[in-house]
Protein backbone atom coordinates (compact mmCIF):
# COMPACT_ATOMS: atom_id res chain seq x y z
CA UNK A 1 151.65 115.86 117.31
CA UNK A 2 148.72 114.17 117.42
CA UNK A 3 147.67 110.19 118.04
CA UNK A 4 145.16 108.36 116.01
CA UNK A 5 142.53 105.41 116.85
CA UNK A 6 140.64 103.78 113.41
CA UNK A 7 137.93 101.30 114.45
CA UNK A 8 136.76 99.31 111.72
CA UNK A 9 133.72 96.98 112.37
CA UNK A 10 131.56 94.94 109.85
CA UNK A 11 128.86 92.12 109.47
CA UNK A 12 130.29 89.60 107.41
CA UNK A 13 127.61 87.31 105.72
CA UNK A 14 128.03 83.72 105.85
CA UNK A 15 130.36 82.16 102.69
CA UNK A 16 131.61 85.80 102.05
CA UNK A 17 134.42 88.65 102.20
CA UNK A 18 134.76 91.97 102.41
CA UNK A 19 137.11 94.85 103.40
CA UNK A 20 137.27 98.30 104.24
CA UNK A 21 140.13 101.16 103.90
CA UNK A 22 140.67 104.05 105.96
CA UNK A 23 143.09 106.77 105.39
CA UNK A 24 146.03 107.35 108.00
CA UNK A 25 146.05 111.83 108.87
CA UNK A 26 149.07 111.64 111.04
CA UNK A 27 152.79 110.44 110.83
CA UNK A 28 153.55 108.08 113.17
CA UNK A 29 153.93 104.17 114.28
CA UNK A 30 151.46 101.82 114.31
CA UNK A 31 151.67 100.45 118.10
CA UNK A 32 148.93 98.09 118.33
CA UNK A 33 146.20 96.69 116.91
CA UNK A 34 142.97 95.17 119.17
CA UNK A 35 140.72 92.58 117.74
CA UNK A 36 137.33 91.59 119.07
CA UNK A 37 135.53 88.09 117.85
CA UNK A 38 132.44 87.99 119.68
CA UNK A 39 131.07 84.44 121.22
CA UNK A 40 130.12 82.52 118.20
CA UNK A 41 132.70 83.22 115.92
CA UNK A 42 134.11 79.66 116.38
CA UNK A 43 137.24 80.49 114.21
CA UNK A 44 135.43 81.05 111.61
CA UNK A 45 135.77 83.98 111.00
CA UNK A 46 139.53 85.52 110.15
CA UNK A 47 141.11 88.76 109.66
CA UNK A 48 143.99 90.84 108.23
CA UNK A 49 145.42 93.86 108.06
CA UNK A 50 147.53 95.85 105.69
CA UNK A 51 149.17 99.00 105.38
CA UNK A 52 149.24 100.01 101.88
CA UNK A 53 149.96 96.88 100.31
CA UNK A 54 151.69 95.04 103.27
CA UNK A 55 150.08 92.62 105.24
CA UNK A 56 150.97 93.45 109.15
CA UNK A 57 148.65 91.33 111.04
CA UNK A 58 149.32 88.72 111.18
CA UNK A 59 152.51 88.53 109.03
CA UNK A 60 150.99 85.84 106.79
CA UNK A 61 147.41 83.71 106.62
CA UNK A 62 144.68 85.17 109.48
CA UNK A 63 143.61 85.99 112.48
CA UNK A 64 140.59 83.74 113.55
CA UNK A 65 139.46 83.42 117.21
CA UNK A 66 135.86 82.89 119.26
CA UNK A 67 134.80 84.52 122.24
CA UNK A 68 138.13 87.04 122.93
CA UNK A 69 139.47 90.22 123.11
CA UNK A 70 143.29 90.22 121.66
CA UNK A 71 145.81 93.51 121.80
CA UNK A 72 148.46 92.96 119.56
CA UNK A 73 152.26 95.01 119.99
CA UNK A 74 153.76 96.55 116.84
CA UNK A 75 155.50 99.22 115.87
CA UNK A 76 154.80 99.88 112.54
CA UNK A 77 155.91 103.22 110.86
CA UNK A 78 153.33 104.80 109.05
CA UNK A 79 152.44 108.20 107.14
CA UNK A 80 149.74 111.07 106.98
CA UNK A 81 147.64 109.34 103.65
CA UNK A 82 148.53 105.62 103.83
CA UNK A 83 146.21 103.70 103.50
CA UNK A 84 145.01 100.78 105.96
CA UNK A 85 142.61 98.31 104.99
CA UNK A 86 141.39 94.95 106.94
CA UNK A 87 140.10 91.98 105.42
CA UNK A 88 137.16 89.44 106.81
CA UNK A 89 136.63 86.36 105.85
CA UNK A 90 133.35 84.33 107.18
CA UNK A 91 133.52 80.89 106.52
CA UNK A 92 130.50 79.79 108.51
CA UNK A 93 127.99 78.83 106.00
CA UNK A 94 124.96 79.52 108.41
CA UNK A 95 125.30 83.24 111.21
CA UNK A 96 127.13 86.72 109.99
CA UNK A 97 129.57 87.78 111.89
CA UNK A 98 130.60 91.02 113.35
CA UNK A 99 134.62 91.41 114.10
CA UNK A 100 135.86 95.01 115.57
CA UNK A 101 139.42 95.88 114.64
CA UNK A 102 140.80 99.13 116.19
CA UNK A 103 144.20 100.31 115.01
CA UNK A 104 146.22 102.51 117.87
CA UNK A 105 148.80 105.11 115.70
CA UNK A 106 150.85 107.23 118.22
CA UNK A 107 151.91 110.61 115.95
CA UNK A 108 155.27 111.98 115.99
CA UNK A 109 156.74 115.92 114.95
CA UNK A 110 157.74 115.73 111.56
């Protein structure tokens, strides 16, 4: 049994998206997810995350915060090859911005 952090981190140009997927190598629950917005974000930047094709943070629309540091609770199951993927969205039309996302997975016997 084994536990498993994912950090994903990415400058987001202004007026622009992106994602990125990482692959899941234990089965387990998903028990929290931590989100950084550094000072400047102003809310304008916002985030989700899936698992496989399900949206689990938040449940629906984004995350979007300035200047904080936010653990979110969950207990999501998950398996050894899903698939989690976040989403930014920068709608300031002037600064990138850099948002860390770090997924906490506690693994379980099988």
């Amino acid at each position: 049994m084994g536990n498993q952090i994912i950090n994903f981190r990415k400058e987001v140009q202004p007026l622009t998206a992106d994602s990125e997927i990482q692959e899941i190598y234990v089965n387990g629950t998903i028990k929290e997810i931590v989100t950084h917005f550094p000072p400047g974000c102003n809310a304008l930047v916002g985030i989700k995350v899936f698992l496989n094709t399900q949206q689990i943070l938040p449940q629906e629309g984004v995350i979007a915060l300035d200047n904080a540091t936010q653990a979110f609770k969950l207990a999501v199951p998950c398996r050894k090859s899903d698939k989690l993927r976040v989403d930014w969205e920068n709608h300031d039309d002037t600064y990138p911005h850099t948002v860390s996302v770090i997924v906490n997975i506690e693994g379980r016997e099988m």
